[in-house]
Protein backbone atom coordinates (compact mmCIF):
# COMPACT_ATOMS: atom_id res chain seq x y z
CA UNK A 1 -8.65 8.02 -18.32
CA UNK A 2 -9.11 11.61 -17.26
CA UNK A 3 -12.23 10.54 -15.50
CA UNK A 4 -10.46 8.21 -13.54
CA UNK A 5 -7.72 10.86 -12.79
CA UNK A 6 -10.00 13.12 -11.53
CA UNK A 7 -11.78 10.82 -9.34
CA UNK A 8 -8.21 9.28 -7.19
CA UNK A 9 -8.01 13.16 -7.27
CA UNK A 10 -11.27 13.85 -5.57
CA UNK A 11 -10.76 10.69 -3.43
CA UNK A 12 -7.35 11.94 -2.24
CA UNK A 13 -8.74 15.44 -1.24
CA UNK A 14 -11.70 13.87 0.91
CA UNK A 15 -8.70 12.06 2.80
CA UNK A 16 -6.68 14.76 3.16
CA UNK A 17 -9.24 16.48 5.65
CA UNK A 18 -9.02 13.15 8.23
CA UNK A 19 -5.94 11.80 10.12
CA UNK A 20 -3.65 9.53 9.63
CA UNK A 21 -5.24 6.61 11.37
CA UNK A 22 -8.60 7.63 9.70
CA UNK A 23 -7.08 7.75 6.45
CA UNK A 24 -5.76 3.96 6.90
CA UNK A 25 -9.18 2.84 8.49
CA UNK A 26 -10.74 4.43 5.50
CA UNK A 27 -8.93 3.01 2.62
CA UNK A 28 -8.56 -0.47 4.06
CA UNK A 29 -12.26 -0.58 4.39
CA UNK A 30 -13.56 0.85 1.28
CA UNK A 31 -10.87 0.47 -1.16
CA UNK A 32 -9.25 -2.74 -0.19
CA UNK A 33 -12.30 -3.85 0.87
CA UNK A 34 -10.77 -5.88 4.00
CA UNK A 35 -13.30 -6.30 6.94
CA UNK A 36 -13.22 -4.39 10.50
CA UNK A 37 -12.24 -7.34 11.83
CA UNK A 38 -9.27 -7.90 9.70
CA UNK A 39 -8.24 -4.11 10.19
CA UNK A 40 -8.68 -4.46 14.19
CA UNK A 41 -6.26 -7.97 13.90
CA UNK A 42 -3.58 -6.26 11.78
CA UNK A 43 -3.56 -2.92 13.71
CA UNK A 44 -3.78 -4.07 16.73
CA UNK A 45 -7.13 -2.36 18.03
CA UNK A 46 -10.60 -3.54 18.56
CA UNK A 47 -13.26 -4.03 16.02
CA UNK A 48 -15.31 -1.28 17.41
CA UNK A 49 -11.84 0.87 17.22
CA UNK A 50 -11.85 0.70 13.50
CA UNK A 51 -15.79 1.32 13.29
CA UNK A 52 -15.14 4.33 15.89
CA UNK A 53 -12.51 5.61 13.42
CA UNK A 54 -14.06 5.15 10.32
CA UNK A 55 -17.70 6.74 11.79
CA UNK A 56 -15.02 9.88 12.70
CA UNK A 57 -13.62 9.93 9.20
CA UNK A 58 -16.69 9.58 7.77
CA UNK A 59 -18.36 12.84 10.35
CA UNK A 60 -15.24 14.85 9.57
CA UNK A 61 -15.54 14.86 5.75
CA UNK A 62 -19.49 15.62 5.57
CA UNK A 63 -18.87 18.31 7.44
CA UNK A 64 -16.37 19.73 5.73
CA UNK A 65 -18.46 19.56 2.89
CA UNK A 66 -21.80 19.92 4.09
CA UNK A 67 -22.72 17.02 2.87
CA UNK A 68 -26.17 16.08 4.91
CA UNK A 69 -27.02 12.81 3.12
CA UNK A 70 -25.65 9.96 5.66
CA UNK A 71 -25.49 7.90 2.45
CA UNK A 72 -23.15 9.62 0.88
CA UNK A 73 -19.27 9.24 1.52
CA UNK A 74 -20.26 5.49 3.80
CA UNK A 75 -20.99 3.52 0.72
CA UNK A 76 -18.47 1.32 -0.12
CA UNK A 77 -19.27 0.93 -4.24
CA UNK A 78 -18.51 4.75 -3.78
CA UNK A 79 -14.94 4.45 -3.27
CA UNK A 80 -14.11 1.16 -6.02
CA UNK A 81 -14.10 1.24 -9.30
């Protein structure tokens, strides 16, 4: 339980360091697991909007922790349970 606590915890301070519309990309990709496709239809934007947005989200929080592996913070089984 406290493991899980601190993880949403740890999750919800990597998405406080991206916008609003990166924040939404973000979780709708890796946590609800929906497709870029399915975010571009229901937001109203092109596919290659979301995957713009979600490269941007994903560039903003490496660098604010100087995080220089590329596979960390874009894998999805990072974000799920």
């Amino acid at each position: 339980m406290a493991e899980r606590l601190a993880e949403q915890e740890f999750i919800e301070e990597l998405l406080s360091f991206i916008t609003e519309k990166q924040r939404i990309a973000m979780i709708r990709y890796y946590i609800d697991e929906e497709s870029h496709e399915e975010i571009a239809a229901d937001l109203g934007i092109s596919r290659q909007a979301v995957t713009d947005t979600i490269a941007k989200a994903i560039r903003r929080i490496r660098m604010r922790y100087g995080i220089t592996d590329k596979r960390i913070v874009s894998q999805r089984h990072l974000w799920r349970d």
